[in-house]
N, C-alpha and C. Protein backbone atom coordinates (compact mmCIF):
# COMPACT_ATOMS: atom_id res chain seq x y z
N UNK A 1 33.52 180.50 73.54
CA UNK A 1 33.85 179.09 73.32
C UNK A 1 33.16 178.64 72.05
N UNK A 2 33.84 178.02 71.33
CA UNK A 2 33.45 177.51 69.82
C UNK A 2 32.48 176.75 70.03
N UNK A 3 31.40 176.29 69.34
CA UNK A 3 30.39 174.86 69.47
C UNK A 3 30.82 174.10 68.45
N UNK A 4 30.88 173.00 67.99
CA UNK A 4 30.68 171.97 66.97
C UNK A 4 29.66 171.40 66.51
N UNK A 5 29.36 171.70 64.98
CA UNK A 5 27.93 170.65 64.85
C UNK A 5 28.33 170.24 63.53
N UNK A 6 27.54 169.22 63.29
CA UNK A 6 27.78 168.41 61.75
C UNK A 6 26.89 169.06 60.90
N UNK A 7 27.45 168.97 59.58
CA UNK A 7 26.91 170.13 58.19
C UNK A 7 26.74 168.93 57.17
N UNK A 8 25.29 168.75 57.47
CA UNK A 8 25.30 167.18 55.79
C UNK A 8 24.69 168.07 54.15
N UNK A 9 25.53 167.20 53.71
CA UNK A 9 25.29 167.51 52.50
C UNK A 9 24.43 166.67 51.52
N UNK A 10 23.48 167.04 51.21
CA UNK A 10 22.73 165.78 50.56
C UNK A 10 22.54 166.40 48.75
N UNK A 11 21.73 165.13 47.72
CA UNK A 11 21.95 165.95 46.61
C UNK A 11 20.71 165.71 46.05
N UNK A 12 20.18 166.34 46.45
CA UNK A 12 18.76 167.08 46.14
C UNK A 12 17.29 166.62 46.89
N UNK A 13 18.06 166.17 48.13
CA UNK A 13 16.80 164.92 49.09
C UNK A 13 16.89 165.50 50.37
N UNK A 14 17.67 166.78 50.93
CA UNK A 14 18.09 167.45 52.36
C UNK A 14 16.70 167.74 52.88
N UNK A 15 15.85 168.20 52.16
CA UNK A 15 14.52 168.59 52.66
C UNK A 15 13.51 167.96 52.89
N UNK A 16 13.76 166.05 52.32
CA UNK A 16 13.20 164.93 52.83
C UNK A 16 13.79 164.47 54.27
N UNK A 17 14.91 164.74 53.92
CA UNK A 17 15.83 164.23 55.16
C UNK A 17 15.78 164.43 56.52
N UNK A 18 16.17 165.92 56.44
CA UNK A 18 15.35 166.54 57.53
C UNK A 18 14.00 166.51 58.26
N UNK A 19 13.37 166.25 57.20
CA UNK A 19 12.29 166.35 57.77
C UNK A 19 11.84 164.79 58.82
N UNK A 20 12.81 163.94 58.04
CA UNK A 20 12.49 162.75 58.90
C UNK A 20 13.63 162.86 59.97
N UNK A 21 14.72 163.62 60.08
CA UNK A 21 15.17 163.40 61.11
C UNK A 21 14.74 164.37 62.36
N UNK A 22 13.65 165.37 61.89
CA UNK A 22 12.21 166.23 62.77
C UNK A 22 11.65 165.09 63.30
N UNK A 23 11.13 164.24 62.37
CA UNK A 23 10.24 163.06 62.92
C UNK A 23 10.89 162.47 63.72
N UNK A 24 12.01 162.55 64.04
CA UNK A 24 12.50 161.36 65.26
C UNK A 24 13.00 162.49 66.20
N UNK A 25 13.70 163.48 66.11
CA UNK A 25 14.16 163.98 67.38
C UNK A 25 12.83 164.78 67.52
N UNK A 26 12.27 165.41 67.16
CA UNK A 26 11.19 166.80 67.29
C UNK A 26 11.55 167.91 66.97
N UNK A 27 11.06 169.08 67.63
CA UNK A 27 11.53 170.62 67.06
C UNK A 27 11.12 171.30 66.00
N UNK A 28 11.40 171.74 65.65
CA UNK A 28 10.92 172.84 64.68
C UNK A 28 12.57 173.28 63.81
N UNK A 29 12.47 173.77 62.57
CA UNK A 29 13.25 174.63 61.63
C UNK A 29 13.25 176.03 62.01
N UNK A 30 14.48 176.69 62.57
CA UNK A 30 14.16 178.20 62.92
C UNK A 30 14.29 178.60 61.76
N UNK A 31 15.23 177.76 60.90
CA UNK A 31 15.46 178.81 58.93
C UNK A 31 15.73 177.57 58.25
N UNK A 32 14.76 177.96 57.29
CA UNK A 32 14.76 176.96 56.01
C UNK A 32 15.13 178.25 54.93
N UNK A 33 16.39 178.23 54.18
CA UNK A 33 16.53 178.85 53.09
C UNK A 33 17.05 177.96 51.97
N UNK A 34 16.27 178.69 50.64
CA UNK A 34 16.59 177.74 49.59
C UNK A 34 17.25 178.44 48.38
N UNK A 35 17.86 178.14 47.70
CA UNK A 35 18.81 178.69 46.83
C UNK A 35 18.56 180.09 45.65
N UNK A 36 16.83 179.94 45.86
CA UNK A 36 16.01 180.87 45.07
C UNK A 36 15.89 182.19 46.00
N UNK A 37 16.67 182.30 47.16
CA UNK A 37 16.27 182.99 47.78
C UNK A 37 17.84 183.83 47.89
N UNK A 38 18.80 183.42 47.39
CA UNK A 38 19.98 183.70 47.83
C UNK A 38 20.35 185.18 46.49
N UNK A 39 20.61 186.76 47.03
CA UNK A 39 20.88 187.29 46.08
C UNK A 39 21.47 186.98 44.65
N UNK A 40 21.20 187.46 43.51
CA UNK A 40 22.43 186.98 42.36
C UNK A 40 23.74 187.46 41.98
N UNK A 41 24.58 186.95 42.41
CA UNK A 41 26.08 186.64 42.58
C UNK A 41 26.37 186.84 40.86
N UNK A 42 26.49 188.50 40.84
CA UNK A 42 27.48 188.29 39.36
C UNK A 42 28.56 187.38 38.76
N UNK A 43 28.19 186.87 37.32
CA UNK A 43 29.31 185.96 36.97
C UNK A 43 29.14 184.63 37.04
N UNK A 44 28.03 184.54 37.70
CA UNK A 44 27.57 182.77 38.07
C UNK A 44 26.31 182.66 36.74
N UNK A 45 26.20 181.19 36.66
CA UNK A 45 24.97 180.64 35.50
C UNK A 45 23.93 180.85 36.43
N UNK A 46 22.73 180.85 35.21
CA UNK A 46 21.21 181.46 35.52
C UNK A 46 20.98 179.96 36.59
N UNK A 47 20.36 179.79 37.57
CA UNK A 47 19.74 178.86 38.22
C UNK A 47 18.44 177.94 37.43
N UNK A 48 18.88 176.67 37.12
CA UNK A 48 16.99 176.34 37.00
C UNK A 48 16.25 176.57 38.23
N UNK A 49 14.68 176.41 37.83
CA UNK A 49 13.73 176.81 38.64
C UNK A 49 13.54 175.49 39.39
N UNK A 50 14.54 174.04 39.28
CA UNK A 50 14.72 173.21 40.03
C UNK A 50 16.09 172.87 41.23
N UNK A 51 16.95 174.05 40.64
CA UNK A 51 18.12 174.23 41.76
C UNK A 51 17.82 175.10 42.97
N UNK A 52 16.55 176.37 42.20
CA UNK A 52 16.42 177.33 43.03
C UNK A 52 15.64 176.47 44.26
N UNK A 53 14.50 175.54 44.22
CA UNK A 53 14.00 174.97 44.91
C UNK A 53 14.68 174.16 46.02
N UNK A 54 16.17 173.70 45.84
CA UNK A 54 16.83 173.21 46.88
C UNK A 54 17.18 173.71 47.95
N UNK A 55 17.72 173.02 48.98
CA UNK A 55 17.78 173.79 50.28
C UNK A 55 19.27 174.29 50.33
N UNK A 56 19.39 175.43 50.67
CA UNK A 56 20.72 176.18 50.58
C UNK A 56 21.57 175.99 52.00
N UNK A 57 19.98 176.20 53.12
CA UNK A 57 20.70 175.65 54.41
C UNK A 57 18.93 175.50 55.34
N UNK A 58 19.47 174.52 56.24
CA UNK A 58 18.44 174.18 57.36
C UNK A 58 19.20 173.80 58.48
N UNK A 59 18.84 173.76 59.67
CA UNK A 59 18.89 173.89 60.76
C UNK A 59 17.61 173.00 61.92
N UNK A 60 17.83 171.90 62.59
CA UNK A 60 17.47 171.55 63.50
C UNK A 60 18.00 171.27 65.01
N UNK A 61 17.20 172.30 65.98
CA UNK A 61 18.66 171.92 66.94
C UNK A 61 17.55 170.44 67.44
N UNK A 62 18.79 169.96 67.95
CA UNK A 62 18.44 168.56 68.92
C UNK A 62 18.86 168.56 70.16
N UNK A 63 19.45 169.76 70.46
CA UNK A 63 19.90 169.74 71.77
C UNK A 63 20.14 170.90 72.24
N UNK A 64 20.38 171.53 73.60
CA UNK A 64 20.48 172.67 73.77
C UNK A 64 22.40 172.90 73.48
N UNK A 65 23.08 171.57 73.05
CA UNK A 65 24.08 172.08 72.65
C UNK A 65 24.47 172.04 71.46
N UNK A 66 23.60 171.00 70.66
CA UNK A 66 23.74 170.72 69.20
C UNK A 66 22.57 170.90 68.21
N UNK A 67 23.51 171.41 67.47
CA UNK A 67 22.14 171.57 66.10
C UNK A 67 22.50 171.00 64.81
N UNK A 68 21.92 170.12 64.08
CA UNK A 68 21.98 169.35 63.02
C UNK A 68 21.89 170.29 61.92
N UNK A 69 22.81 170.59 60.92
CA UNK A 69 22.58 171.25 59.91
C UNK A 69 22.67 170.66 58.27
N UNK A 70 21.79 171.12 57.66
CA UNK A 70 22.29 170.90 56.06
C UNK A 70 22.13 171.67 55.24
N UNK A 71 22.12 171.42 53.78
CA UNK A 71 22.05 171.54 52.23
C UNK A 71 21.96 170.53 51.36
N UNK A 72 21.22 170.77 50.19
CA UNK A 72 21.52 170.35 49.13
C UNK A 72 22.90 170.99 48.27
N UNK A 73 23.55 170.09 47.15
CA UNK A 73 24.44 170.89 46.96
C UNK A 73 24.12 171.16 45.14
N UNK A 74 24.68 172.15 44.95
CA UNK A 74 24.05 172.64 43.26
C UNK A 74 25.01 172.58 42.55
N UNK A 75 24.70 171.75 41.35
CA UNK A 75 25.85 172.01 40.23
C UNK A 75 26.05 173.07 39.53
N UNK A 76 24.66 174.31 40.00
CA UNK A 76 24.94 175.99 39.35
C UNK A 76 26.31 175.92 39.95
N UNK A 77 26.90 176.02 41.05
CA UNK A 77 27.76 176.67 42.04
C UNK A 77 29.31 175.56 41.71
N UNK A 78 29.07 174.70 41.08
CA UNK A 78 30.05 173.67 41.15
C UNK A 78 30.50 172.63 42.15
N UNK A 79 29.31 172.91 42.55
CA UNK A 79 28.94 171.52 43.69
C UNK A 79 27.96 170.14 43.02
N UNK A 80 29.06 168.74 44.18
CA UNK A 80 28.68 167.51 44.01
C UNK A 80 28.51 166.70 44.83
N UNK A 81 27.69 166.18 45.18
CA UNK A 81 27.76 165.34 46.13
C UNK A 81 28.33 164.48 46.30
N UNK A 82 29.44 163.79 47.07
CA UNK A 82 29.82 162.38 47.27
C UNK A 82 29.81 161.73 48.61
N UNK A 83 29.20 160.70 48.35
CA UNK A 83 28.44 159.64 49.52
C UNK A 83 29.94 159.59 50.07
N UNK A 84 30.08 159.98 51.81
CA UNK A 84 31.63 159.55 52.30
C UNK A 84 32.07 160.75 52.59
N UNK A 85 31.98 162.02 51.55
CA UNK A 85 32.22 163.23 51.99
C UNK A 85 31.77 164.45 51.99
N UNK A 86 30.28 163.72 52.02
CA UNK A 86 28.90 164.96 52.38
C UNK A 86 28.65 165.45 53.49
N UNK A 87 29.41 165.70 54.60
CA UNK A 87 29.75 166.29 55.80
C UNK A 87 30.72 167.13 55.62
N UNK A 88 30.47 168.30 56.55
CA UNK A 88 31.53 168.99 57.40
C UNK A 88 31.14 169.67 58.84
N UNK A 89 32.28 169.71 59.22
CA UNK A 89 32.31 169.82 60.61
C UNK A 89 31.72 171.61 60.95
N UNK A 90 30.75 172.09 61.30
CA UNK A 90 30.43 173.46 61.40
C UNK A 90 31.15 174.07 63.00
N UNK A 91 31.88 175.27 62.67
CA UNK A 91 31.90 175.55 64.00
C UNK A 91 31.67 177.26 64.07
N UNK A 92 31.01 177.23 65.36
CA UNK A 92 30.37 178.59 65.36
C UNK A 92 31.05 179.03 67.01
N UNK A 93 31.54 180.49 66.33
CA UNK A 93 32.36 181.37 67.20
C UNK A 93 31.78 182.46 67.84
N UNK A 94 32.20 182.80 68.79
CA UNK A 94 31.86 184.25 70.16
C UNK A 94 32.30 185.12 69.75
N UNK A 95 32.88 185.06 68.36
CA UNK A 95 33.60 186.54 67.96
C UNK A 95 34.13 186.25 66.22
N UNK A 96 34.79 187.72 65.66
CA UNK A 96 35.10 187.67 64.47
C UNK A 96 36.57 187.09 64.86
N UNK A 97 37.17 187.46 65.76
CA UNK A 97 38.86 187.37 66.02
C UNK A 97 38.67 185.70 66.75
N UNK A 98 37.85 185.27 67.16
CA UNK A 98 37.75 183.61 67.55
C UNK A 98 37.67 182.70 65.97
N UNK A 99 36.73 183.21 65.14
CA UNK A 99 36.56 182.86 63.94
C UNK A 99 37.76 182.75 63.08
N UNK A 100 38.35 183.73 62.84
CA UNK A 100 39.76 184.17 62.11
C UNK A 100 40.76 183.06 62.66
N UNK A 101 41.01 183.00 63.79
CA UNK A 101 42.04 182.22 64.40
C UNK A 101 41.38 181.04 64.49
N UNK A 102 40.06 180.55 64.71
CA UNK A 102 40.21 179.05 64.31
C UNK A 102 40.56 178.53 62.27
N UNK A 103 39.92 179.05 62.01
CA UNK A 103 40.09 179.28 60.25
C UNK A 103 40.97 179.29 59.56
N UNK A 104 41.91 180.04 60.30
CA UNK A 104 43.42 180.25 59.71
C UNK A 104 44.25 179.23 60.35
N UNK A 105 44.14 179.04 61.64
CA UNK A 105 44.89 177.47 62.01
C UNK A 105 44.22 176.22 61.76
N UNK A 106 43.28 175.90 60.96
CA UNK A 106 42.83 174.83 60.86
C UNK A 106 43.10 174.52 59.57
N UNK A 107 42.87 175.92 58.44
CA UNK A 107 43.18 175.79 57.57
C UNK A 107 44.52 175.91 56.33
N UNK A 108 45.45 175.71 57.71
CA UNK A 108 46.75 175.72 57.32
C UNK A 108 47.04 174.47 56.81
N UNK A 109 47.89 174.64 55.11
CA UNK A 109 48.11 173.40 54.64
C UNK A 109 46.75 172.87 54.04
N UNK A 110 46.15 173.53 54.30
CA UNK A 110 44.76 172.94 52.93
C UNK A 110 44.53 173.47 52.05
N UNK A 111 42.95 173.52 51.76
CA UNK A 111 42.37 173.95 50.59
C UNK A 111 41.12 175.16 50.79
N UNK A 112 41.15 176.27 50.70
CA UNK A 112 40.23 177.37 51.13
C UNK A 112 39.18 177.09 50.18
N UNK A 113 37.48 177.15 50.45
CA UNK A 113 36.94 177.11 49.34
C UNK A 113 36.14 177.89 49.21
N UNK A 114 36.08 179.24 50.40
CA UNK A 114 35.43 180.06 50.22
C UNK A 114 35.96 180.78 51.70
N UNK A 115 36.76 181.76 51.67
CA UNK A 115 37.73 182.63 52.62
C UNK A 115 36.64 183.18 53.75
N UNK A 116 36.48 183.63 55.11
CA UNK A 116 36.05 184.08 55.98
C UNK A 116 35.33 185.75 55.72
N UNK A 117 34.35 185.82 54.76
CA UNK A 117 33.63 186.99 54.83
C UNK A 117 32.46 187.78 55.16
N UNK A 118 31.94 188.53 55.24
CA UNK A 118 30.19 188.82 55.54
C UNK A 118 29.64 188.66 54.57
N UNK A 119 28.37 187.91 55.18
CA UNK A 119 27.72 187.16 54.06
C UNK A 119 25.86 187.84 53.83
N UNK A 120 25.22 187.40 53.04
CA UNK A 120 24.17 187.76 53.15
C UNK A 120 23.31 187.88 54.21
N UNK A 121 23.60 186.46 54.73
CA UNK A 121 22.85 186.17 55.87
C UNK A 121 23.18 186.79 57.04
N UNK A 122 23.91 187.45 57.12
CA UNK A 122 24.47 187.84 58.48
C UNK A 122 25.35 187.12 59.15
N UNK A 123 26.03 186.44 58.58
CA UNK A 123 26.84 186.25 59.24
C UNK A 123 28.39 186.15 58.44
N UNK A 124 29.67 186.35 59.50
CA UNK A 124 30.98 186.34 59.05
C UNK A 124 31.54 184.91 58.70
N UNK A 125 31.32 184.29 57.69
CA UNK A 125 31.49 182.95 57.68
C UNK A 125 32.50 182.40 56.80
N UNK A 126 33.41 181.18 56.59
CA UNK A 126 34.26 180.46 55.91
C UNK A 126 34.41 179.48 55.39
N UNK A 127 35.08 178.56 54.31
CA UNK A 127 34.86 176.85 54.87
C UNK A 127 36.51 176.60 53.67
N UNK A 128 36.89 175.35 54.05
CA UNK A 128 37.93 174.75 53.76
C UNK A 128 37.91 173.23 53.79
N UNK A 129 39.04 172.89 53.23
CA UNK A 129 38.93 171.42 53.86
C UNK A 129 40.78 171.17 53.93
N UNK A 130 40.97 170.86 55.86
CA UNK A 130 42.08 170.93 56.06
C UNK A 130 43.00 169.97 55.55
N UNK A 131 44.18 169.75 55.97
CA UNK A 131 45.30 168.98 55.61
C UNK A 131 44.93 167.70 55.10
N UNK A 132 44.06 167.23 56.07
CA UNK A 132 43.84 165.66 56.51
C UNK A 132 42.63 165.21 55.19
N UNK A 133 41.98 166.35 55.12
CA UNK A 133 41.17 165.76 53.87
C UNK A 133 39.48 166.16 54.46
N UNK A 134 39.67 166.96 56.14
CA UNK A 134 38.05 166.65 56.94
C UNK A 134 37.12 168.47 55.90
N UNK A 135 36.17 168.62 55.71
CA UNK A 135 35.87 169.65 55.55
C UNK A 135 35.17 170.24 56.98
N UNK A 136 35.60 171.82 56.65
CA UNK A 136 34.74 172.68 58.10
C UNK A 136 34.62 173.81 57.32
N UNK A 137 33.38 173.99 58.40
CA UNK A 137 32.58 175.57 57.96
C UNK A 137 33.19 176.47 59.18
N UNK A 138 33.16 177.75 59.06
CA UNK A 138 33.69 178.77 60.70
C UNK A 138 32.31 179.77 60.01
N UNK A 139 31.57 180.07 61.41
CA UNK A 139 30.54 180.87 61.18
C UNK A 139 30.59 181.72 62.91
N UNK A 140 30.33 183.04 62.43
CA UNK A 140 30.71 183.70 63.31
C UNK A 140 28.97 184.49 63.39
N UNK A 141 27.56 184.43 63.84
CA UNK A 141 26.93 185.51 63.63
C UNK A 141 26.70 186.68 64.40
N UNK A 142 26.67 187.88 63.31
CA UNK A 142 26.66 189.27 63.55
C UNK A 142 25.63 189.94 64.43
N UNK A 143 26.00 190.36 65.43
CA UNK A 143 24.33 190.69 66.45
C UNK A 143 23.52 191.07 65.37
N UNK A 144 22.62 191.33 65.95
CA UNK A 144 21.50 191.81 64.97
C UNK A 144 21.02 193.21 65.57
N UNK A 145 21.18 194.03 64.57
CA UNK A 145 20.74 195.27 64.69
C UNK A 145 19.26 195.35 64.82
């Protein structure tokens, strides 16, 4: 069964953010990764040593069914922030073939902005933004060996 959680996007303040929204629910960060940490992707511009510092992704759960996620977003990568559509909808799958089939029917009639592949992190992941205009992530993760 798929979960749903919200994916904020902030532009260059995610790691203030978070941290105050720690201060109100509690918990802990199981992964803080930041953009300096992410292999180098032939073909892309050199990072400043102030993009690398942003948060690539974080994670707070608040619930045993929801977990609050974000980023900063980088103009290395051709990312922008806009207040209104700094969300997307994350959904995380029981399988690669649950993943595929939500991905491909959701993202029928949109805009792919990065196709369903294995990723550094371990996991099989996607994102788009469908018909309607909503963005979603599909993240599938890989047991761990």
């Amino acid at each position: 069964m798929a979960a749903l959680n919200p994916y904020l996007v902030f532009d260059g303040n995610c790691e203030a953010a978070f941290n105050f929204y720690k201060s109100v629910f509690g918990g802990e960060f199981p992964h803080i990764g930041r953009f300096k940490d992410m292999p180098p992707v032939e073909g892309s511009p050199e990072m400043s040593a102030a993009d690398g510092e942003k948060i690539m992704h974080v994670s707070l759960p608040i619930s045993k069914e929801s977990i609050l996620m974000g980023s900063d977003s980088s103009e290395a990568f051709g990312q922008t922030t806009v207040v209104g559509t700094n969300f997307s909808i994350s959904i995380n799958t029981d399988s690669e073939e649950e993943a595929d089939k939500l991905f491909n029917g959701l993202s029928a009639g949109g805009k792919v902005t990065m196709p369903m592949e294995k990723t550094f992190w371990g996991a099989y992941f996607g994102m788009f933004t469908d018909k309607f205009g909503i963005n979603w992530m599909v993240n599938y993760d890989e047991p761990q060996q």
